[in-house]
PDB file of N, CA and C in Angstrom:
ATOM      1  N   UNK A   1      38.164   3.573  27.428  1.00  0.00           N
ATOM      2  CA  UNK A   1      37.463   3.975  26.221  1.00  0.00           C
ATOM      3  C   UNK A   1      36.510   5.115  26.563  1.00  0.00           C
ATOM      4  N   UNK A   2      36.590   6.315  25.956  1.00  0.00           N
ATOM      5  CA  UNK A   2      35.728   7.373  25.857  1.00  0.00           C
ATOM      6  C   UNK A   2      34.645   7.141  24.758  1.00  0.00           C
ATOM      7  N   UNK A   3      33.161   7.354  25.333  1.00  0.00           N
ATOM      8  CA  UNK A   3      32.040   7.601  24.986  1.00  0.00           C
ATOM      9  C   UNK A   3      31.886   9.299  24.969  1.00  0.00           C
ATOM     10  N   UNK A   4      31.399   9.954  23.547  1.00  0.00           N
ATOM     11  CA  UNK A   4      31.029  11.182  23.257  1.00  0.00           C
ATOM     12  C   UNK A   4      29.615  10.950  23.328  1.00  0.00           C
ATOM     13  N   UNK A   5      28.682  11.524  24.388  1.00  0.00           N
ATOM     14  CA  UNK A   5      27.599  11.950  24.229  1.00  0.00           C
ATOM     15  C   UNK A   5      26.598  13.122  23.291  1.00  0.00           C
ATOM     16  N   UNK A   6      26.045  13.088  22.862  1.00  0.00           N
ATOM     17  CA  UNK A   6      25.297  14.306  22.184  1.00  0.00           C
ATOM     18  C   UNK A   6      24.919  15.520  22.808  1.00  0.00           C
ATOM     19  N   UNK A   7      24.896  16.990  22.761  1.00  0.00           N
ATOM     20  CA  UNK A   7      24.417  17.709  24.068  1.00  0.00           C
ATOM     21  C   UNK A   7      23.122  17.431  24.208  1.00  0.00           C
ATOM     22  N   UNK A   8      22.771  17.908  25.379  1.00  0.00           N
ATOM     23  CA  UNK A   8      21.834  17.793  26.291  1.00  0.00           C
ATOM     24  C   UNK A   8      20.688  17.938  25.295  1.00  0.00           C
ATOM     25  N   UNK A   9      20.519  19.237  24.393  1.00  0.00           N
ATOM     26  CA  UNK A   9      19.490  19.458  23.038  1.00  0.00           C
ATOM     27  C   UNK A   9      19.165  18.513  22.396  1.00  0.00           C
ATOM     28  N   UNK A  10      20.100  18.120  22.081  1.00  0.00           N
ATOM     29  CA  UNK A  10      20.068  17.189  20.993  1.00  0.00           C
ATOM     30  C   UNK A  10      19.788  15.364  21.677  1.00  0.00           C
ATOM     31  N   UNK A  11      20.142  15.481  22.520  1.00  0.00           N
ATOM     32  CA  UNK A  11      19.550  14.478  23.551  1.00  0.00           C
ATOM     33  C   UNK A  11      17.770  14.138  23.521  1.00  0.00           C
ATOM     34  N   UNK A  12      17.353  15.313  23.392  1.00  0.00           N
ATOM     35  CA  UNK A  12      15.756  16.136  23.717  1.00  0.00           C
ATOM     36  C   UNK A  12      15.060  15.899  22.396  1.00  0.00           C
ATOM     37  N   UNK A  13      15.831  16.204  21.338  1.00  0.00           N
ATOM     38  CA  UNK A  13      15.256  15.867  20.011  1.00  0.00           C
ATOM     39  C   UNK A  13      15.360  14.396  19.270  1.00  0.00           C
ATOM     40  N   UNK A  14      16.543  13.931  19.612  1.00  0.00           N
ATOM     41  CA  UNK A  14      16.236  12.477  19.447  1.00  0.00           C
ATOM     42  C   UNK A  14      15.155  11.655  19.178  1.00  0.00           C
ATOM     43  N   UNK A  15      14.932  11.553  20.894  1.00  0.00           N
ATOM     44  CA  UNK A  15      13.735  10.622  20.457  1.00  0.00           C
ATOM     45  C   UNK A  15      12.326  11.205  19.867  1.00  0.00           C
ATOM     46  N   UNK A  16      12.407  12.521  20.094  1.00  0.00           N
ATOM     47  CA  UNK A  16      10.999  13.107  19.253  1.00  0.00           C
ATOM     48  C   UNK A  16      11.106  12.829  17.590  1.00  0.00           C
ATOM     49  N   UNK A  17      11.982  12.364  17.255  1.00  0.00           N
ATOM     50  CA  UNK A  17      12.373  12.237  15.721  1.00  0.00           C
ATOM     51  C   UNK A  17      11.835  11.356  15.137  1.00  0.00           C
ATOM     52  N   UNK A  18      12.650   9.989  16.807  1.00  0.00           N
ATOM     53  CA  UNK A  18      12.294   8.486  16.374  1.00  0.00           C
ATOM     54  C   UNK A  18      10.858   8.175  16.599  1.00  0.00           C
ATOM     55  N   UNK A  19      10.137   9.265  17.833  1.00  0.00           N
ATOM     56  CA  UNK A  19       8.648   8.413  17.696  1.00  0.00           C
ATOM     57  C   UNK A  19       8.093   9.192  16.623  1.00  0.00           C
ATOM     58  N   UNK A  20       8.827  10.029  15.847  1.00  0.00           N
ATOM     59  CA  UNK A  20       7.697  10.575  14.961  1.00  0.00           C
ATOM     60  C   UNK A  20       7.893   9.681  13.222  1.00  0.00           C
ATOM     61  N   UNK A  21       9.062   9.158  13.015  1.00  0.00           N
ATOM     62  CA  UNK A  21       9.165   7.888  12.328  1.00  0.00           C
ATOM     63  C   UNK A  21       8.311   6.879  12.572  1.00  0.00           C
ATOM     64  N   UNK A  22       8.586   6.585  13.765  1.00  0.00           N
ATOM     65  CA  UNK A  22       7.523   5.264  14.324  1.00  0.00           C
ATOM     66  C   UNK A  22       6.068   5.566  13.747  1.00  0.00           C
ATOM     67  N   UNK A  23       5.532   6.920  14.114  1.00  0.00           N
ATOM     68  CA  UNK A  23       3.956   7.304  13.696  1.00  0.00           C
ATOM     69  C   UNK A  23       4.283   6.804  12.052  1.00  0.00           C
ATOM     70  N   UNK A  24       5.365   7.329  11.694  1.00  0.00           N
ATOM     71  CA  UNK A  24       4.891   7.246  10.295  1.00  0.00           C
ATOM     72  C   UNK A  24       4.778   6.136   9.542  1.00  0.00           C
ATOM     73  N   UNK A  25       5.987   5.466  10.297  1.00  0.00           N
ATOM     74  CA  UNK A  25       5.526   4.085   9.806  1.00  0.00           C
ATOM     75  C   UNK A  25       4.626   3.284   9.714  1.00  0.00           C
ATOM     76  N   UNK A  26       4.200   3.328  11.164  1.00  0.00           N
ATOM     77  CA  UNK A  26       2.389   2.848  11.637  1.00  0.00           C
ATOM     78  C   UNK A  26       1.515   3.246  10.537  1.00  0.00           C
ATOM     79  N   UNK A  27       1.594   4.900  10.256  1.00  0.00           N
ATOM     80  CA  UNK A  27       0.584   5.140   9.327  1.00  0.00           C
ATOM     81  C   UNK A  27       0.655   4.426   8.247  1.00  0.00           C
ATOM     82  N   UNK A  28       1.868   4.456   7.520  1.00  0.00           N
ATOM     83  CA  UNK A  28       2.416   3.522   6.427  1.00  0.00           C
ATOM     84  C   UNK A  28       1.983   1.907   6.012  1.00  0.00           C
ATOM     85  N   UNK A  29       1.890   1.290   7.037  1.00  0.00           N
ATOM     86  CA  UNK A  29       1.998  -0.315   7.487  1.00  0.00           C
ATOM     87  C   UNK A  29       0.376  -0.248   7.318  1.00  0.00           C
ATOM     88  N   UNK A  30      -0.233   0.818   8.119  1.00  0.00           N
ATOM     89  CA  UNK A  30      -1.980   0.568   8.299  1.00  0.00           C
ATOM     90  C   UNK A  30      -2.514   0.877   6.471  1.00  0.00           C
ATOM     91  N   UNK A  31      -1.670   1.194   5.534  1.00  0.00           N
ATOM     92  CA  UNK A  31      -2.420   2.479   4.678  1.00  0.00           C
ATOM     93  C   UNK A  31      -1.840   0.674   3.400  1.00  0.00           C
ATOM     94  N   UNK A  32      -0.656   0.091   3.677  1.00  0.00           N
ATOM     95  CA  UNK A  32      -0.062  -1.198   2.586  1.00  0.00           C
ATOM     96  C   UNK A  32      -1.592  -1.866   3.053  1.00  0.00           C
ATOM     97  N   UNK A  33      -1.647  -2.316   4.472  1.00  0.00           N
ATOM     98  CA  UNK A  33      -2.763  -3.275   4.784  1.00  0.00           C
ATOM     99  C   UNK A  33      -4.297  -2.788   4.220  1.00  0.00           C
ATOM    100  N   UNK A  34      -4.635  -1.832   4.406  1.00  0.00           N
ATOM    101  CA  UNK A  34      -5.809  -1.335   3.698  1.00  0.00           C
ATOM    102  C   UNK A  34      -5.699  -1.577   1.886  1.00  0.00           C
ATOM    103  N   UNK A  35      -4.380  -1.369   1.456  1.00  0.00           N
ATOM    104  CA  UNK A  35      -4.423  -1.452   0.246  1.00  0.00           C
ATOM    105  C   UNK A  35      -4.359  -2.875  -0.225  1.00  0.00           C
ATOM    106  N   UNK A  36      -3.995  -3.756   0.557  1.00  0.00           N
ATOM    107  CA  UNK A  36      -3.787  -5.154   0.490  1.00  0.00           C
ATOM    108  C   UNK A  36      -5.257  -5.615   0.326  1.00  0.00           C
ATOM    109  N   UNK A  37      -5.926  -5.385   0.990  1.00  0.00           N
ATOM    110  CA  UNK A  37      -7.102  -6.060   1.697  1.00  0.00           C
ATOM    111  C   UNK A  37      -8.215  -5.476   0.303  1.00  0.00           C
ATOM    112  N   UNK A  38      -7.982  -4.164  -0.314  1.00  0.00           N
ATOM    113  CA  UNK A  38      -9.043  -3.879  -1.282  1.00  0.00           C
ATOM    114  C   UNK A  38      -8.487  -4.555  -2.606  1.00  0.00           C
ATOM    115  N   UNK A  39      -7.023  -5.099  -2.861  1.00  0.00           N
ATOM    116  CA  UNK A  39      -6.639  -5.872  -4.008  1.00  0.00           C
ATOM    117  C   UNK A  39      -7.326  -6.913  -3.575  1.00  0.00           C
ATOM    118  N   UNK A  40      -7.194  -7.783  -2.327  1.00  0.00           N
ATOM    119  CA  UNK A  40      -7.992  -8.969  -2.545  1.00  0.00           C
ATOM    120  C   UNK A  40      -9.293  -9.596  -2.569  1.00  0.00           C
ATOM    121  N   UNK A  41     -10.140  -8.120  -2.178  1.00  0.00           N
ATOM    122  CA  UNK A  41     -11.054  -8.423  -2.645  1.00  0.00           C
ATOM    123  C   UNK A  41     -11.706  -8.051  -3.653  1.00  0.00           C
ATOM    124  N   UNK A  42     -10.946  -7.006  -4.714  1.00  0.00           N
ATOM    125  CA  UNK A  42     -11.153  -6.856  -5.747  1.00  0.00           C
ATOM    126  C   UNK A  42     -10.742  -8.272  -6.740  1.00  0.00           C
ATOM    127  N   UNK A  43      -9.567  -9.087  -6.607  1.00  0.00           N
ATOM    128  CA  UNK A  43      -9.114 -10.313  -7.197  1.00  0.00           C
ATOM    129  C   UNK A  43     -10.425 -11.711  -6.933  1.00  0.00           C
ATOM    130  N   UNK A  44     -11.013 -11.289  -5.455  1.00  0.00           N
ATOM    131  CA  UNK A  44     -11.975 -12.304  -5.655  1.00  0.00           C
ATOM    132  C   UNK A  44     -13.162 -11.670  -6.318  1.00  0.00           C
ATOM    133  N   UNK A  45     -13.493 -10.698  -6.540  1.00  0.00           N
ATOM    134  CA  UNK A  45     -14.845 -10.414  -7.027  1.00  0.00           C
ATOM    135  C   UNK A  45     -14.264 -11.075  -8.714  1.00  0.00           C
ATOM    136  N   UNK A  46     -13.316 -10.191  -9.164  1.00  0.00           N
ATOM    137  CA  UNK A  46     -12.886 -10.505 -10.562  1.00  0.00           C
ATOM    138  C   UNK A  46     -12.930 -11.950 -10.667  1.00  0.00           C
ATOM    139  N   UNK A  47     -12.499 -13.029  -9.828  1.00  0.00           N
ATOM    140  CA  UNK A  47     -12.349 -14.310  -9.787  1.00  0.00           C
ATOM    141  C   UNK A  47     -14.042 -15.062  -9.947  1.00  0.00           C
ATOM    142  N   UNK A  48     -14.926 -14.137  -9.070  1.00  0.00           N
ATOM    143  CA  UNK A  48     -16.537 -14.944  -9.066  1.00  0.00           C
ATOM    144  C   UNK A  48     -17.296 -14.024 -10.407  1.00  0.00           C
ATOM    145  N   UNK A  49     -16.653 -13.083 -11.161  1.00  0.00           N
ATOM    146  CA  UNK A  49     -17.445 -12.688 -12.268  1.00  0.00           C
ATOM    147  C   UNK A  49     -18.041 -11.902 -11.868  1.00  0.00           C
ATOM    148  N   UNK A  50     -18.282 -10.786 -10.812  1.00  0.00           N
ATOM    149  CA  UNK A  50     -18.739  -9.378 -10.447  1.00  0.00           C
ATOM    150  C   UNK A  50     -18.313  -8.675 -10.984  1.00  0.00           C
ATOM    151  N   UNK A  51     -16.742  -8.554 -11.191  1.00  0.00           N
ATOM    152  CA  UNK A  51     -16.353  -7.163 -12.244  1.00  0.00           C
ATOM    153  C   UNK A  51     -15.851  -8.513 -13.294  1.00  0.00           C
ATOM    154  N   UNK A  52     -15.920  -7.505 -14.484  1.00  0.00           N
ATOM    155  CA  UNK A  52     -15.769  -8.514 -15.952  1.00  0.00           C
ATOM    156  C   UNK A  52     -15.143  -7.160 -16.172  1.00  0.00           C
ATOM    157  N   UNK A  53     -14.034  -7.663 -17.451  1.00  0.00           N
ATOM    158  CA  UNK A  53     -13.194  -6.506 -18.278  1.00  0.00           C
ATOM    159  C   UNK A  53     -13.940  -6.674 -19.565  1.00  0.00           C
ATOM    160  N   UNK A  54     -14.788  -5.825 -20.801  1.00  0.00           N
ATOM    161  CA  UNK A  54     -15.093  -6.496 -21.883  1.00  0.00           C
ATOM    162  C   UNK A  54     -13.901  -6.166 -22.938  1.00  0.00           C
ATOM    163  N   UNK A  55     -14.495  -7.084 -23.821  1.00  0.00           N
ATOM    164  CA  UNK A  55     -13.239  -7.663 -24.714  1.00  0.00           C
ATOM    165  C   UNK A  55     -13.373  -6.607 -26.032  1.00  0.00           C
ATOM    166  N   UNK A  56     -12.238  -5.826 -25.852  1.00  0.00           N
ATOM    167  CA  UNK A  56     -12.640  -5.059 -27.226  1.00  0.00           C
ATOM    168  C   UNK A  56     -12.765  -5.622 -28.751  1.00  0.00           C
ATOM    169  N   UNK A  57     -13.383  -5.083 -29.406  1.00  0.00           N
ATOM    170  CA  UNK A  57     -14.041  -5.585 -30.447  1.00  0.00           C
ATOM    171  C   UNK A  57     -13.175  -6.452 -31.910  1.00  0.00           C
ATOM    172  N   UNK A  58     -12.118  -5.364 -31.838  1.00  0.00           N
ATOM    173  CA  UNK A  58     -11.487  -6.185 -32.519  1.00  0.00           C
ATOM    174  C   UNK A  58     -10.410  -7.631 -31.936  1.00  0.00           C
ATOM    175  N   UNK A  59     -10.509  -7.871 -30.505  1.00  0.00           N
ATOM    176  CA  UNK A  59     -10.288  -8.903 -29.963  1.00  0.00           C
ATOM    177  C   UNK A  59     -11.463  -9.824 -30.469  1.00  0.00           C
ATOM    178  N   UNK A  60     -12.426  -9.398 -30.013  1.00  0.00           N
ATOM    179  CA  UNK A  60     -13.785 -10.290 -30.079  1.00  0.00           C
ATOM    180  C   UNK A  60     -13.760 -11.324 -31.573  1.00  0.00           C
ATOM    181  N   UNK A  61     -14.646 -12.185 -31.409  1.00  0.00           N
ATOM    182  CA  UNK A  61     -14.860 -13.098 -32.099  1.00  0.00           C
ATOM    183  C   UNK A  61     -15.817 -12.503 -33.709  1.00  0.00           C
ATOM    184  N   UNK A  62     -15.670 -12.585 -34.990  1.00  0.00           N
ATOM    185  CA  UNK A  62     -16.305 -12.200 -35.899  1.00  0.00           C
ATOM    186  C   UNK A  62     -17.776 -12.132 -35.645  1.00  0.00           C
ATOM    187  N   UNK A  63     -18.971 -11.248 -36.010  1.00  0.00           N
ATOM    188  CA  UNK A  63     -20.373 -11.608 -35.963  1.00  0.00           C
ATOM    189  C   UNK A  63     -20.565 -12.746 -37.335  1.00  0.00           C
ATOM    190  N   UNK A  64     -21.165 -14.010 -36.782  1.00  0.00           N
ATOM    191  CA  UNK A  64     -21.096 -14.941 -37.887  1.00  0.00           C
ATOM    192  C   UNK A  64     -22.741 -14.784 -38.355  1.00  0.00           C
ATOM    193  N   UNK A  65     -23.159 -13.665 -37.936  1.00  0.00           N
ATOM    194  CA  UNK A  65     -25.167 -13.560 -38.772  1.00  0.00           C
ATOM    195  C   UNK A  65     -24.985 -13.086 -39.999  1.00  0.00           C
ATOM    196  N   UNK A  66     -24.187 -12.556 -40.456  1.00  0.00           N
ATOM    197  CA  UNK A  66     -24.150 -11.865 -41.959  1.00  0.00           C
ATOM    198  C   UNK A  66     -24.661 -12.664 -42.769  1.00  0.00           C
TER     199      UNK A  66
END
């Protein structure tokens, strides 16, 4: 069985390709986790009543002082 190698060039660029995927992924993976980490603590603030959404008005309940 014959194995075709790549030339020698292209040998050279290879792996500069794959570690430069790798960086990107890393960057990628670090940038989901950062974004992970500010949803959950945005979900717990929303959860203890630090951020409140208000209720627009015509949601809201009638003013019963009239």
């Amino acid at each position: 069985m014959m194995v075709v190698l790549p030339m020698l060039s292209e040998q050279r660029v290879i792996p500069a390709v794959l570690f430069a995927m790798d960086a990107e992924m890393g960057a990628c993976e670090q940038r989901l986790d950062r974004t992970r980490a500010v949803r959950k603590g945005m979900m717990q603030r929303l959860k203890a009543g630090v951020i409140w959404r208000p209720i627009p008005e015509e949601i809201s309940e009638p003013d019963l002082r009239q």
